[in-house]
Protein backbone atom coordinates (compact mmCIF):
# COMPACT_ATOMS: atom_id res chain seq x y z
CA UNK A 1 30.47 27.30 -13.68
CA UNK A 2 26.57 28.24 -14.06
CA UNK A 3 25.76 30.53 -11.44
CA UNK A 4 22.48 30.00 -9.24
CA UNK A 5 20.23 32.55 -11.38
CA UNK A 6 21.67 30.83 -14.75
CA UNK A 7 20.24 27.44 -13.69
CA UNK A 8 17.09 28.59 -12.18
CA UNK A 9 16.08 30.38 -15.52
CA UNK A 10 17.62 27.56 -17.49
CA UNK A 11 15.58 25.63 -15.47
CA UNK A 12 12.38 27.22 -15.92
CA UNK A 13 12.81 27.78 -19.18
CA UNK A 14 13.01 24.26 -19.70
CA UNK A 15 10.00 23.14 -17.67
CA UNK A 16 11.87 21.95 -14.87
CA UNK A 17 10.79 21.41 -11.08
CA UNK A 18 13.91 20.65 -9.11
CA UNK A 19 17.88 21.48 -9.80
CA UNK A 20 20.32 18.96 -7.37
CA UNK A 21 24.04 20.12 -6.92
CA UNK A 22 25.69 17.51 -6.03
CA UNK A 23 29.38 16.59 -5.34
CA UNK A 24 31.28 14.81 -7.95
CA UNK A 25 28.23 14.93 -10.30
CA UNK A 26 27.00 17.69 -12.86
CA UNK A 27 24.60 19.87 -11.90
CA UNK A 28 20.69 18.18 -12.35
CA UNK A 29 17.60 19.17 -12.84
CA UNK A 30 13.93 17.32 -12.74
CA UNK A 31 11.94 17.01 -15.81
CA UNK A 32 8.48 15.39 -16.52
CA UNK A 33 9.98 13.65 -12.79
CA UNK A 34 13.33 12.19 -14.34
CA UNK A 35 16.75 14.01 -13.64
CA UNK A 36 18.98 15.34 -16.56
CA UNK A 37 22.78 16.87 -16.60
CA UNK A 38 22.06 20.63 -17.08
CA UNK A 39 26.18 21.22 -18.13
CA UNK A 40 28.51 18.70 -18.62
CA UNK A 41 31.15 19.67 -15.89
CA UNK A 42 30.79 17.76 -12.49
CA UNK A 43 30.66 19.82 -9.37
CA UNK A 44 34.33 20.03 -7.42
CA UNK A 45 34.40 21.07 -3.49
CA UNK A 46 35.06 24.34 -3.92
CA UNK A 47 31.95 24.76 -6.33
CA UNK A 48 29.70 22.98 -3.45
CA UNK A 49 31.03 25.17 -1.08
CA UNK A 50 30.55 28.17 -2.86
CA UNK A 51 26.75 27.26 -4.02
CA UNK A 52 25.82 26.47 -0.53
CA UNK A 53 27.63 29.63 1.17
CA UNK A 54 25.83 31.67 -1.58
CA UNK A 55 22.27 30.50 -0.64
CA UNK A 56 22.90 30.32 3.09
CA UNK A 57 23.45 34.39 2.88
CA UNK A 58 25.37 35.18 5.21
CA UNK A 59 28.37 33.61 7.40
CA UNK A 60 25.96 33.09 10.84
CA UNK A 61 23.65 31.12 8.45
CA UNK A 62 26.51 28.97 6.74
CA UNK A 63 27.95 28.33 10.33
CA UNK A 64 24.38 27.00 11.07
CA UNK A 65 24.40 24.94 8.37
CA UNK A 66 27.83 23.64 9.16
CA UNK A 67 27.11 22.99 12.24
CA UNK A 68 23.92 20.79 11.85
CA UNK A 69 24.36 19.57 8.82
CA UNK A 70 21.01 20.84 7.12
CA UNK A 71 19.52 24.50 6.10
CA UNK A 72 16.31 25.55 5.01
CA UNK A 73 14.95 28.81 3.09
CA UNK A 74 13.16 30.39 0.40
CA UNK A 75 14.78 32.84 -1.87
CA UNK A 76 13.73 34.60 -5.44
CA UNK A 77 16.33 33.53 -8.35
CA UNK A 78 15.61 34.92 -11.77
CA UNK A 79 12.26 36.17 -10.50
CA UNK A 80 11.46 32.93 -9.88
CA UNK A 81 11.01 31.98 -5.92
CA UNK A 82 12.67 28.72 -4.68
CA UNK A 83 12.47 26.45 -1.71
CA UNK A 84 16.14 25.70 -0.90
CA UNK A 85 17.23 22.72 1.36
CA UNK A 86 21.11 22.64 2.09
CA UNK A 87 22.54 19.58 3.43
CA UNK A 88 25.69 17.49 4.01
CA UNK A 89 26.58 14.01 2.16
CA UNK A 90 29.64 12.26 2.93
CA UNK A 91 31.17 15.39 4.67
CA UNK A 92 30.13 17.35 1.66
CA UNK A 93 27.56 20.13 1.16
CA UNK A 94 24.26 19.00 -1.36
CA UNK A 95 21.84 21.35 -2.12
CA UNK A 96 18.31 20.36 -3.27
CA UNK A 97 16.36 23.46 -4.85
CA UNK A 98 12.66 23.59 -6.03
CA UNK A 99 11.13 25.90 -8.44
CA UNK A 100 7.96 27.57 -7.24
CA UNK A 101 5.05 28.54 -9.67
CA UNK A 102 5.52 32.63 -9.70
CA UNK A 103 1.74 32.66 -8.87
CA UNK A 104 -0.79 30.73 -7.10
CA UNK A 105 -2.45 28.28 -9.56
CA UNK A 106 -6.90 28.33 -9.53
CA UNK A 107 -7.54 25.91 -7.39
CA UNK A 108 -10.24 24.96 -10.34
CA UNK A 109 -6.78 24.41 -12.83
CA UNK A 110 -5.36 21.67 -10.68
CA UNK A 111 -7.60 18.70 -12.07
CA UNK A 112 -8.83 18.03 -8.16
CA UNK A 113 -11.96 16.30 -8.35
CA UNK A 114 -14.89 18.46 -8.69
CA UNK A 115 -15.90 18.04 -4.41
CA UNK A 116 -12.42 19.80 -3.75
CA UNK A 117 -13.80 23.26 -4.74
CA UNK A 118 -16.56 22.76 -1.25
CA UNK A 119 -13.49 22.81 1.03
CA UNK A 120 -13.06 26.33 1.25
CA UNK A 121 -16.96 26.69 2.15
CA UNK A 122 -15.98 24.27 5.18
CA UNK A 123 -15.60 26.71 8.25
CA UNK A 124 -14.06 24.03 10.84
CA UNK A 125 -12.86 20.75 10.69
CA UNK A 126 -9.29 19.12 9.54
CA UNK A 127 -8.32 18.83 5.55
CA UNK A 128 -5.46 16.71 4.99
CA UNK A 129 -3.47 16.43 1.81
CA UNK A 130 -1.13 13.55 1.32
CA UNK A 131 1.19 12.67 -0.53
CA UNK A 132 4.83 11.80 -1.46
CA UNK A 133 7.65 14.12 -1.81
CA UNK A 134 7.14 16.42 -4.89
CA UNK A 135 3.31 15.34 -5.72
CA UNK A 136 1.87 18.77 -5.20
CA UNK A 137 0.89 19.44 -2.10
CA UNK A 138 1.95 23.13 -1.47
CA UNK A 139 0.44 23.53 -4.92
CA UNK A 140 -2.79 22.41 -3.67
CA UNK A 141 -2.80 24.04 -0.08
CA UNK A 142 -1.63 27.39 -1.86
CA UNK A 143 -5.07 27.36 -4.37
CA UNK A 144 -7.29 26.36 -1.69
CA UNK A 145 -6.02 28.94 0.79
CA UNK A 146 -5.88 31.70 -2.25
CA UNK A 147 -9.42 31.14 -2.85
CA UNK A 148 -10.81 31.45 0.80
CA UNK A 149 -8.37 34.66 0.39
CA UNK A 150 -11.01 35.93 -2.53
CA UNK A 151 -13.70 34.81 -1.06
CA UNK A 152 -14.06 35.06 2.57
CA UNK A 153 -13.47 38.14 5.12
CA UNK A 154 -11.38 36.16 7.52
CA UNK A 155 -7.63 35.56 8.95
CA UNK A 156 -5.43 32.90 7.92
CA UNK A 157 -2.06 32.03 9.49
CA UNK A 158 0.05 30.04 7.99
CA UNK A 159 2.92 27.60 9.75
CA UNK A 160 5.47 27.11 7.20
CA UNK A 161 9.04 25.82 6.80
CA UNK A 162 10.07 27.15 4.79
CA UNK A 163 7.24 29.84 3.54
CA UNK A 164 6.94 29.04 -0.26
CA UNK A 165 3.77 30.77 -1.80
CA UNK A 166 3.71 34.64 -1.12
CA UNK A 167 0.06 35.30 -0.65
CA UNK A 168 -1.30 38.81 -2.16
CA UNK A 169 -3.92 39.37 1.00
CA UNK A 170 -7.48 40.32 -1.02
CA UNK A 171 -11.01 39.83 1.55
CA UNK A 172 -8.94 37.99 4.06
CA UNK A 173 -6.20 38.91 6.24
CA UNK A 174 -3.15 36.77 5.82
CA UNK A 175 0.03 36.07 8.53
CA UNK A 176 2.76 33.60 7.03
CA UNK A 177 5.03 32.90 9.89
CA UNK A 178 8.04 30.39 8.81
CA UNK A 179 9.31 28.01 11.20
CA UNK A 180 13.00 28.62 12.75
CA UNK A 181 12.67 32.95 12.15
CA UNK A 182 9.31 33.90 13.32
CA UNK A 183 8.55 30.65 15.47
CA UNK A 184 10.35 27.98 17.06
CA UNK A 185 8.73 24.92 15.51
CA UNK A 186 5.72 23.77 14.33
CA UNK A 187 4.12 23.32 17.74
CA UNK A 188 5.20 26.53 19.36
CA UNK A 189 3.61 28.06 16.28
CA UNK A 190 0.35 26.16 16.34
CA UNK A 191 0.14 27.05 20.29
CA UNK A 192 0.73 30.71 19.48
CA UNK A 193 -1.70 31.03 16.55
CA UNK A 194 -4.93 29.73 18.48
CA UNK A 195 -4.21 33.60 20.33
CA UNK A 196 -3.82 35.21 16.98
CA UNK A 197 -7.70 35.30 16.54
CA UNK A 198 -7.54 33.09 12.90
CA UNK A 199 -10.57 31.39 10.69
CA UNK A 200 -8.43 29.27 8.89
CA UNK A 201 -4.69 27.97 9.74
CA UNK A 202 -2.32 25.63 7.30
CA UNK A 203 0.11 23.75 9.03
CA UNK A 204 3.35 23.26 6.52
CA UNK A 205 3.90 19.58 8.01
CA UNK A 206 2.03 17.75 11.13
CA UNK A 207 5.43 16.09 12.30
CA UNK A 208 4.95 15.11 15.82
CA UNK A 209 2.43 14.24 18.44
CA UNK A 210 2.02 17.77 19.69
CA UNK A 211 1.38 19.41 16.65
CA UNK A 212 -1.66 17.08 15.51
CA UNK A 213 -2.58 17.31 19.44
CA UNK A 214 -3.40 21.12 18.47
CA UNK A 215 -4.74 20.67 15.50
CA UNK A 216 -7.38 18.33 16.38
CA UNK A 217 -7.77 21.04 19.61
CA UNK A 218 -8.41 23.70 16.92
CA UNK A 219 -10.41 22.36 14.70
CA UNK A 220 -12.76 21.00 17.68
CA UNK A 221 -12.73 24.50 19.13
CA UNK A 222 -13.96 25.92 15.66
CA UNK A 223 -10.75 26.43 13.87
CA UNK A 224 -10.25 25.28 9.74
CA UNK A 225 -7.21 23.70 9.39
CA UNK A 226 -5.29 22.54 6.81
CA UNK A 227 -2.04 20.44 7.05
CA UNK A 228 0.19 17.96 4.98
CA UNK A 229 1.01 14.39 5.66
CA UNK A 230 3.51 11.96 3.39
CA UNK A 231 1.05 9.71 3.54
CA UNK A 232 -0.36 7.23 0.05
CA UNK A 233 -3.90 7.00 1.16
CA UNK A 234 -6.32 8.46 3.16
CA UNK A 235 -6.47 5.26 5.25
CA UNK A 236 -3.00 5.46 5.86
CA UNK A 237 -2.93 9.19 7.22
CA UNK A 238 -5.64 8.23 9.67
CA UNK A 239 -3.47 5.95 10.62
CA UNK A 240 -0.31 7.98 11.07
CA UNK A 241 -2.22 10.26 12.71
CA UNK A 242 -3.38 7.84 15.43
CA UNK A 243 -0.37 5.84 15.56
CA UNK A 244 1.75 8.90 16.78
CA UNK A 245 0.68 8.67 20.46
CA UNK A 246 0.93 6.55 22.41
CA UNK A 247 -1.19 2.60 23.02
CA UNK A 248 -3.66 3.90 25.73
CA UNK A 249 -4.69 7.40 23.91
CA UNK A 250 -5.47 5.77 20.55
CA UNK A 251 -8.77 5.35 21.37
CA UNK A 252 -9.62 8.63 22.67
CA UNK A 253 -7.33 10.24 19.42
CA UNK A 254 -9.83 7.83 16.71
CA UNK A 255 -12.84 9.04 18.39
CA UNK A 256 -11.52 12.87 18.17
CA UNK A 257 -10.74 12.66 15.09
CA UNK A 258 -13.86 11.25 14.01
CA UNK A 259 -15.41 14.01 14.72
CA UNK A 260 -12.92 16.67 13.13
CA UNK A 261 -12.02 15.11 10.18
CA UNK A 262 -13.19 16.68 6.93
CA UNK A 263 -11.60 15.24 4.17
CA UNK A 264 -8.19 13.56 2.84
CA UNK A 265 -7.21 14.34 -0.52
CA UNK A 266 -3.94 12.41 -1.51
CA UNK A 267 -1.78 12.89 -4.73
CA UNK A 268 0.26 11.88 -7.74
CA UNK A 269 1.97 13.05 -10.47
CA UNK A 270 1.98 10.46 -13.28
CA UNK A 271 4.19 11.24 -16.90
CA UNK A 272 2.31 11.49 -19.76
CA UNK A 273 2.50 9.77 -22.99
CA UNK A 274 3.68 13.05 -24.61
CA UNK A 275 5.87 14.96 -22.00
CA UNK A 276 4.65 16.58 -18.67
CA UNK A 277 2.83 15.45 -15.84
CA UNK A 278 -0.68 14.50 -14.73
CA UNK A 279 -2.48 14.97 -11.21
CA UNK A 280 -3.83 11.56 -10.04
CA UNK A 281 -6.21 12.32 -6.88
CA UNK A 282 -7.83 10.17 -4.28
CA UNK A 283 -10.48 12.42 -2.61
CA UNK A 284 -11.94 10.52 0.72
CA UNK A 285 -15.01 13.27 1.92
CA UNK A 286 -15.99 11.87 5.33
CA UNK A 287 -19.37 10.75 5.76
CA UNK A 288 -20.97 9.35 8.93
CA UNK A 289 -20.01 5.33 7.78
CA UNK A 290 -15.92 6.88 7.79
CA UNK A 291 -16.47 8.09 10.95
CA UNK A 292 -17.26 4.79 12.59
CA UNK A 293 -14.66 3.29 10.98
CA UNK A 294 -12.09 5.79 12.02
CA UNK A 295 -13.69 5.26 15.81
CA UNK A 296 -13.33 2.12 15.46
CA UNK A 297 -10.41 1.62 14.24
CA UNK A 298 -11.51 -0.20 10.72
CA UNK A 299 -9.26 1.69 8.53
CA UNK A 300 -9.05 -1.01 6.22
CA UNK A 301 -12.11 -0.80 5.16
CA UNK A 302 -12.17 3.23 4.30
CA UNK A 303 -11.04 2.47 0.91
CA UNK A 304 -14.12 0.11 -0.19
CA UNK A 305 -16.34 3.34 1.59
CA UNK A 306 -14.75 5.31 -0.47
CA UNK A 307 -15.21 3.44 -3.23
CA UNK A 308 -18.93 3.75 -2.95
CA UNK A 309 -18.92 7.48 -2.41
CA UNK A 310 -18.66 9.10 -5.53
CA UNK A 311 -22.14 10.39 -5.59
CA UNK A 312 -20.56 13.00 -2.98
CA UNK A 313 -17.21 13.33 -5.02
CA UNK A 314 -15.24 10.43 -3.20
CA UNK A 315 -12.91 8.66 -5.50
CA UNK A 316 -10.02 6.00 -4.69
CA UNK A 317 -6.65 6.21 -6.36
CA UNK A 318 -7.18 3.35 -8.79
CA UNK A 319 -10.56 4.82 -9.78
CA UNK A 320 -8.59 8.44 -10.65
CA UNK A 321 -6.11 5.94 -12.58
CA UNK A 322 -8.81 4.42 -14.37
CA UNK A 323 -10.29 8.27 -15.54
CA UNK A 324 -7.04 9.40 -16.29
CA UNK A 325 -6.19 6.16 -18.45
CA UNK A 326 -9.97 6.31 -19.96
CA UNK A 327 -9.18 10.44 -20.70
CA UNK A 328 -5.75 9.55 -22.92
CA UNK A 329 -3.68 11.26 -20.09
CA UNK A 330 -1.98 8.37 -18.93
CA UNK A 331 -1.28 5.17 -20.80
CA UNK A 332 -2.37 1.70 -19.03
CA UNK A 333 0.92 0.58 -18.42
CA UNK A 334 2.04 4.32 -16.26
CA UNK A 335 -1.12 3.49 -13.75
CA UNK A 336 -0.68 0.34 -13.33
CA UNK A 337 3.01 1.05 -11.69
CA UNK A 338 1.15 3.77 -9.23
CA UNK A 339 -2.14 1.62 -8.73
CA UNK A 340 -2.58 0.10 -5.05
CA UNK A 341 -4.33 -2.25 -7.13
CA UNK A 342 -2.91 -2.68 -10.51
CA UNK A 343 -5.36 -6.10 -11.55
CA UNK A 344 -8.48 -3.78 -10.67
CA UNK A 345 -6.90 -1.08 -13.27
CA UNK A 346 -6.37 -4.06 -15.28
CA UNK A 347 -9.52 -4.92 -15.39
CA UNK A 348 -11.69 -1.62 -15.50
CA UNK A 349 -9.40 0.92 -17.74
């Protein structure tokens, strides 16, 4: 049976991003985003149970887990640090581990279009990055936050769950609290930090209604915050934003944030023709016309304004496809199975 630091390496040795320990099946890992056997021999009971007691610690935190069924952490395997999410399936513990970069990428190395690199010269406002499951988001926060780090004389807290990145403080000062050992919950947290005197302030995930409450709060009451959404467009993220309270705020909620919101950058990792993976980026930059749509409530219509923004750096999804497909990174066939709108790909790649 391989051991936890045996996979990890093999793992990273073999450009993988995620290793899945599953019951009845061999152990897995992600490559270029499709899962492979990494040994033969599927998992028994007694191996689940011993992977998932191993990376809960200690006996309080696999009585936790036990208990509700799910457990999250961060841990260094093999010198490489891992977000680790323990859960139950069918009675049965899973685990679902993901392989960190050892350092924080330039945020100029990510392939972000070029008007990403302004957002850490923004000193209030909300900047959103969206996203499915796996598309690089913490990748993304992590640069942009690293680079205020070496370029600005300011705080930054961070709100995490668990805390992935390990920042190396350089002109700013950095607090990473994680959520469920150094603060209840994302709200709680938020609350707290607006006391903490910060510049800047990442939120790991704006969950509920109270938690993008405070955001907007901060960021009207000169605070920079960043925060995550699984969200596919930037229309979309306004919208679960707004949707989350209730019929008779909405209004008052559009018209905040209106005037908050900075930007929405949303992302994708497509396969290339050759192995690996490719960054696909919408970048919305919010001009005056977003914000009366946003007020208004015309979020159907952000995507043709941002369409029409590039001379700013905006850029919709299917107009990244179409680069990436024009560049050789992607083939025509790959974009068209991400595109909102695969006939417009079609028709301009």
């Amino acid at each position: 049976m391989l051991t936890i630091e045996q996979m990890v390496l093999k793992a990273r040795e073999d450009g993988a991003s995620d290793i899945h320990l599953i019951y009845s099946l061999p152990p897995k890992y992600r490559r270029d985003g499709q899962l492979e056997d990494m040994s033969p021999e599927p998992l028994s009971e007694s191996d689940c149970i011993y992977y998932a007691k191993e990376l809960a610690k200690t006996d309080a935190m696999y009585e936790l887990f036990d208990r509700t069924g799910e457990l999250d952490a961060a841990e260094t395997f093999a010198g490489n640090r891992c977000r680790i999410h323990i859960f139950k399936q069918q009675g049965m513990p899973s685990v679902a581990l993901r392989l960190l970069s050892d350092t924080i990428p330039r945020l100029e190395t990510l392939g972000l279009p070029p008007a990403a690199m302004n957002l850490p010269g923004l000193h209030k406002g909300i900047v959103l990055v969206t996203g499915e499951t796996g598309s690089g988001k913490s990748t993304t926060l992590a640069a942009l936050l690293d680079y205020i780090n070496h370029t600005k004389k300011c705080h930054i807290v961070t709100l995490e769950d668990p805390v992935e990145y390990l920042y190396k403080p350089d002109k700013a000062a950095i607090n990473q609290r994680e959520v469920g050992k150094d603060t209840k919950d994302f709200a709680s947290g938020l609350r707290a930090s607006l006391r903490e005197d910060p510049n800047v302030i990442l939120i790991g995930e704006m969950r509920d209604r109270e938690t993008i409450e405070t955001a907007i709060t901060a960021a009207e009451t000169g605070h920079l915050v960043f925060g995550t959404l699984h969200t596919g467009s930037a229309s979309d993220a306004v919208d679960r934003i707004v949707q989350v309270f209730p019929e008779a705020m909405q209004t008052q909620i559009r018209l905040q944030l209106s005037m908050v919101l900075q930007a929405v950058i949303t992302q994708q990792l497509l396969p290339k023709p050759a192995g690996g993976r490719v960054l696909a980026c919408e970048m919305m930059v919010v001009t005056d016309a977003i914000r009366n749509l946003i007020r208004n409530g015309n979020t159907p219509q952000i995507v043709n304004a941002i369409s029409t923004s590039a001379a700013i750096g905006g850029q919709t999804m299917d107009q990244a496809l179409v680069k990436l497909i024009k560049s050789g990174m992607v083939t025509k066939e790959t974009a068209m199975q991400y595109a909102h709108e695969p006939e417009y790909v079609r028709k301009n790649a």
